[in-house]
C-alpha atoms as a PDB file:
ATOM      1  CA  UNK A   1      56.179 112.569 -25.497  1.00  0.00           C
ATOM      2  CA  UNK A   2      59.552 111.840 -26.689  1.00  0.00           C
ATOM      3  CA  UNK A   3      59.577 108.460 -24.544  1.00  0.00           C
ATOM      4  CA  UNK A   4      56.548 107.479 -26.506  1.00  0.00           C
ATOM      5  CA  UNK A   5      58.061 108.109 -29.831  1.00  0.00           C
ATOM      6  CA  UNK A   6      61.436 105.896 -28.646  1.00  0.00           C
ATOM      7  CA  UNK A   7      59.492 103.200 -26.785  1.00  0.00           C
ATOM      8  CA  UNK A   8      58.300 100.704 -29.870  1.00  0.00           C
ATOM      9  CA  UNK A   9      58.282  97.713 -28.044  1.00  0.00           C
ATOM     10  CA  UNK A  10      55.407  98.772 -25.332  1.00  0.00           C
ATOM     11  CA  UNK A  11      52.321  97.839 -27.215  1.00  0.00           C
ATOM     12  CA  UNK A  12      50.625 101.096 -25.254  1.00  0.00           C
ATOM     13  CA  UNK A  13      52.949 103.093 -27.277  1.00  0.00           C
ATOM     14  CA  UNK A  14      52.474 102.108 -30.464  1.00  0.00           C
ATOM     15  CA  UNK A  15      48.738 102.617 -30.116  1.00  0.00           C
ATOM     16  CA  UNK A  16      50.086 106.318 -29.041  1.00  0.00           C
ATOM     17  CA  UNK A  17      52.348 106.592 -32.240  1.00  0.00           C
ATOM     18  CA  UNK A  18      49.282 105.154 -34.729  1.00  0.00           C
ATOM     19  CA  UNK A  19      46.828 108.096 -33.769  1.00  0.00           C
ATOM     20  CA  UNK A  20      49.828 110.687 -33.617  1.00  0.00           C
ATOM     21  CA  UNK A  21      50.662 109.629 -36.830  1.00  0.00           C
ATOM     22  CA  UNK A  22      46.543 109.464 -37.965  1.00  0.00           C
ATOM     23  CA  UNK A  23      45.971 112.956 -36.599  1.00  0.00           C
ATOM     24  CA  UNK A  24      49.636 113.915 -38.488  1.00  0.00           C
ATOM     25  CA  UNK A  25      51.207 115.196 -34.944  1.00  0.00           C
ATOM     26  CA  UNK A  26      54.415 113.401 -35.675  1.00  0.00           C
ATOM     27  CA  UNK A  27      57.468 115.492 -36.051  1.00  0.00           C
ATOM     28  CA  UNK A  28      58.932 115.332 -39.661  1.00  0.00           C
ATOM     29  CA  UNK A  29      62.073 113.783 -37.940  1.00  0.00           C
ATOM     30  CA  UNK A  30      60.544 111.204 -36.760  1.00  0.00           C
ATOM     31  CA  UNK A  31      60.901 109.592 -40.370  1.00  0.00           C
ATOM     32  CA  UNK A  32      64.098 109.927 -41.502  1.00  0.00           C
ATOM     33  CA  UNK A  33      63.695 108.576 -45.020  1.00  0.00           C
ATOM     34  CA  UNK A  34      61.795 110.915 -46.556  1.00  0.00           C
ATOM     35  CA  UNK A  35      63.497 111.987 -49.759  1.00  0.00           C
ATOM     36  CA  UNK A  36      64.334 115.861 -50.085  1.00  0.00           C
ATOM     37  CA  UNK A  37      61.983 117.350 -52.386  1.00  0.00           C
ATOM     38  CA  UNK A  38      62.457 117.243 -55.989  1.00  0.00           C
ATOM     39  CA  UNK A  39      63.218 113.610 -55.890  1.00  0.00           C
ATOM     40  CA  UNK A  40      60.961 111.822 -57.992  1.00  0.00           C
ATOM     41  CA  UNK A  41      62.707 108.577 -58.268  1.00  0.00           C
ATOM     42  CA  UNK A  42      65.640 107.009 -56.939  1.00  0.00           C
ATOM     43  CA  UNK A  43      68.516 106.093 -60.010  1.00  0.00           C
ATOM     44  CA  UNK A  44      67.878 102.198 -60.418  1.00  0.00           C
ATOM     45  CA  UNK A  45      70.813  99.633 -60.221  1.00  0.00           C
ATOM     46  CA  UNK A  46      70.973  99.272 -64.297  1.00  0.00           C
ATOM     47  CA  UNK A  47      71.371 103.173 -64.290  1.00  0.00           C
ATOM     48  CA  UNK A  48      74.357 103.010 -62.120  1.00  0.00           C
ATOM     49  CA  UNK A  49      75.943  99.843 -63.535  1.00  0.00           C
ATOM     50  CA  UNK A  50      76.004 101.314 -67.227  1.00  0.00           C
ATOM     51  CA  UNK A  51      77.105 104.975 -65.539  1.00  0.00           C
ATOM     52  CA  UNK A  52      79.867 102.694 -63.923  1.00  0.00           C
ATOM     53  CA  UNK A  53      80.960 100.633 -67.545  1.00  0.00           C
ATOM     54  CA  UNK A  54      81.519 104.392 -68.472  1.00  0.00           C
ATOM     55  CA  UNK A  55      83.328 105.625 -65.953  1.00  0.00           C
ATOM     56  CA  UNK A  56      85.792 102.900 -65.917  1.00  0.00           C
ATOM     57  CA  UNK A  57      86.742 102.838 -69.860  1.00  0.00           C
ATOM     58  CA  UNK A  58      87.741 106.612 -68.603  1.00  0.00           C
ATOM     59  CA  UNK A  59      91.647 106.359 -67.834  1.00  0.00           C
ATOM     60  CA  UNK A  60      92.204 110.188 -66.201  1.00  0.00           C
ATOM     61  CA  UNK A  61      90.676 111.513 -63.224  1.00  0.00           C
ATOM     62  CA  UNK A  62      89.642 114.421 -65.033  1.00  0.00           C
ATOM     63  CA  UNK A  63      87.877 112.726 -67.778  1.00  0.00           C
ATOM     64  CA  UNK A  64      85.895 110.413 -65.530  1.00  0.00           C
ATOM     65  CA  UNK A  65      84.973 114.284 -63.317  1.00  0.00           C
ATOM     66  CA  UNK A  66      83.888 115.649 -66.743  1.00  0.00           C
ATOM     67  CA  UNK A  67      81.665 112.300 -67.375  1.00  0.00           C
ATOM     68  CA  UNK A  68      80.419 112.848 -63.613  1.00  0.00           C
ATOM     69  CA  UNK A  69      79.581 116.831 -64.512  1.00  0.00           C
ATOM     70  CA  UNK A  70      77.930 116.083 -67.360  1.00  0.00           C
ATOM     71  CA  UNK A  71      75.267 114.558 -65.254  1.00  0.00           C
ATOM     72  CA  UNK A  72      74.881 111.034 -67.298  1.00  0.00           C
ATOM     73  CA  UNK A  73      72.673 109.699 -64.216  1.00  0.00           C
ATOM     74  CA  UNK A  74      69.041 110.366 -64.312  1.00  0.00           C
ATOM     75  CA  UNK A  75      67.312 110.472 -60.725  1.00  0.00           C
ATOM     76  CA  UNK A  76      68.478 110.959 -56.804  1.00  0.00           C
ATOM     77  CA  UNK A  77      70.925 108.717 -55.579  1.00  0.00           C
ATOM     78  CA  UNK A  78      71.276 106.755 -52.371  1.00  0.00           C
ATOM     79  CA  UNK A  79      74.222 107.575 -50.084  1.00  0.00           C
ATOM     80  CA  UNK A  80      75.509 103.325 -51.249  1.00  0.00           C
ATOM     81  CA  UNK A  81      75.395 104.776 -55.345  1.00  0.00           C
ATOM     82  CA  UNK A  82      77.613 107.398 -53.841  1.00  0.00           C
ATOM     83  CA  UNK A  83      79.548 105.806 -52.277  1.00  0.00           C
ATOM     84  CA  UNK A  84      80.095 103.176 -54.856  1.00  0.00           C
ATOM     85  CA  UNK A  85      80.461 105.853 -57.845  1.00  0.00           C
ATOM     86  CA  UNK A  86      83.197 107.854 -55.223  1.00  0.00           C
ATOM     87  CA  UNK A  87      85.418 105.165 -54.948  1.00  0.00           C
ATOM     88  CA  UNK A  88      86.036 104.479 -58.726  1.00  0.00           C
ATOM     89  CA  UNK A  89      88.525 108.000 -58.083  1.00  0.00           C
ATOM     90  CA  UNK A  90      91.512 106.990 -57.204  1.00  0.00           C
ATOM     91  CA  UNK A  91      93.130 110.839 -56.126  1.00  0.00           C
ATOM     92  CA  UNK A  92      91.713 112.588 -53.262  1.00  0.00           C
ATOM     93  CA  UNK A  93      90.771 115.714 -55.395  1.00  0.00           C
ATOM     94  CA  UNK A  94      89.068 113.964 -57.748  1.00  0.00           C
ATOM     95  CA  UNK A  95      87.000 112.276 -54.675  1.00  0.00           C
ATOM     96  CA  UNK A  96      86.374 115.257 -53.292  1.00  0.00           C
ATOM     97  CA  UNK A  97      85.007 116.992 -56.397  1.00  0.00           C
ATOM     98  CA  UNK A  98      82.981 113.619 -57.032  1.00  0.00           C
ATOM     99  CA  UNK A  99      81.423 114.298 -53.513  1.00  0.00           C
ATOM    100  CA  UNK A 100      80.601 117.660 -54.596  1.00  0.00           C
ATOM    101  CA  UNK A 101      78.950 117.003 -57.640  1.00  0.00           C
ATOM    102  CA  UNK A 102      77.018 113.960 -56.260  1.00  0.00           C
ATOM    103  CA  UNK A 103      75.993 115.269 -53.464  1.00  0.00           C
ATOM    104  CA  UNK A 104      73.627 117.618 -55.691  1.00  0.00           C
ATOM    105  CA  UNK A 105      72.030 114.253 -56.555  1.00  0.00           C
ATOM    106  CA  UNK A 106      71.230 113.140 -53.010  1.00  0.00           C
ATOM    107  CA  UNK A 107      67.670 111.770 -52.077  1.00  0.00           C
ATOM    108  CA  UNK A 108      68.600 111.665 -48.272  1.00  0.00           C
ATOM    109  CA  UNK A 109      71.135 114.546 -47.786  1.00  0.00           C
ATOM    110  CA  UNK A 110      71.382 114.270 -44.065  1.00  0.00           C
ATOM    111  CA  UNK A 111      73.114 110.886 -44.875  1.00  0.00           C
ATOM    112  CA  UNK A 112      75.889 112.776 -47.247  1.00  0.00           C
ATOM    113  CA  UNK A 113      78.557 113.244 -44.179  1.00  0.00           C
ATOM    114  CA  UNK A 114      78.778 109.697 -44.208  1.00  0.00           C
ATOM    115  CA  UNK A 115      80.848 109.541 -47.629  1.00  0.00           C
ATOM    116  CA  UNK A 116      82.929 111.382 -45.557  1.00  0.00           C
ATOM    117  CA  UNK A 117      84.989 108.109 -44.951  1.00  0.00           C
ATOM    118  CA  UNK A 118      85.878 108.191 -49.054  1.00  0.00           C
ATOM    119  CA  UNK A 119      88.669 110.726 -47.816  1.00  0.00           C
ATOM    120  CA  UNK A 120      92.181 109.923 -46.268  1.00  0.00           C
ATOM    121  CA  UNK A 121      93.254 113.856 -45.986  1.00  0.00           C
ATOM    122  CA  UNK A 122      91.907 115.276 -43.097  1.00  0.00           C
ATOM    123  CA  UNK A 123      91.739 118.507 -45.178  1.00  0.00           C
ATOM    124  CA  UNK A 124      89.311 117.282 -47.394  1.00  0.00           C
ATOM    125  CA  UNK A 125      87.100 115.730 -45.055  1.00  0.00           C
ATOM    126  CA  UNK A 126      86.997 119.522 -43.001  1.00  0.00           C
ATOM    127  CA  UNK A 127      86.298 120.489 -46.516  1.00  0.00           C
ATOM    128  CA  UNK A 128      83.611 118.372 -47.290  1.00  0.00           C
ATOM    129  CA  UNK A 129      82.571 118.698 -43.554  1.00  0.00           C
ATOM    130  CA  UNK A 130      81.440 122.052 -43.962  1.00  0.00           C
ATOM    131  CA  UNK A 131      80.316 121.727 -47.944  1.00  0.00           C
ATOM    132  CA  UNK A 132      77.931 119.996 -46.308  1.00  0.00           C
ATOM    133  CA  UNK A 133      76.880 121.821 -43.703  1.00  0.00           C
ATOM    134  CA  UNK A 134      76.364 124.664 -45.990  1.00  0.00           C
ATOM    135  CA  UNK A 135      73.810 122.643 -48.581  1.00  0.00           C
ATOM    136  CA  UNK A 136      70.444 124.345 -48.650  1.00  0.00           C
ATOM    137  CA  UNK A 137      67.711 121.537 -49.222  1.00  0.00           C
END
């Protein structure tokens, strides 16, 4: 069965997959973007843009992390807007603690160890590492 699900290019097996996926016998795995529920909508590129013009007339860290907390993005964010909203911290803390907060936002949280690469200390990124791991969604 598992050949069948891996095997796209054998026109026998994608006549397999269409009536597994008819009769709903495919594993929820076997489509990895699904958003977690809760996530209505994904934050749109104008959200993030303006959310960015904001961030960067902050000067501190902790201003920008108290801009972040007060959650001025509405919707789930892709693991990119993460990334992209991460990396306007220049400390490793403040990365960190943008992570954190972020991550909360997530619409595909199995994708969230990837921001991993955000952090230079590998103390943070065991720290993250198992922040991670411990989300419930």
């Amino acid at each position: 069965m598992i050949e069948v699900l891996r095997n796209e290019s054998n026109p026998e097996s994608k006549t397999k997959n269409e009536e597994l996926k008819k009769e709903n016998k495919l594993p929820v795995e076997a489509n990895p973007q699904t958003p977690k529920k809760g996530c209505n909508f994904i934050a749109t590129t104008p959200v993030i843009d303006n959310f960015l013009q904001k961030l960067k007339a902050k000067k501190a860290e902790d201003d920008k992390l108290i801009l972040l907390r007060r959650n001025q993005i509405k919707g789930c964010l892709l693991q990119g807007q993460i990334t992209t909203i991460t990396s306007h911290f220049s400390s490793q803390y403040a990365r960190f603690e943008a992570l954190k907060i972020l991550s909360l936002q997530a619409a595909y949280p199995n994708q969230l160890i990837e921001a991993e690469s955000l952090l230079k200390s590998q103390v943070y990124k065991s720290k993250f590492a198992e922040f991670v791991s411990n989300l419930n969604f």
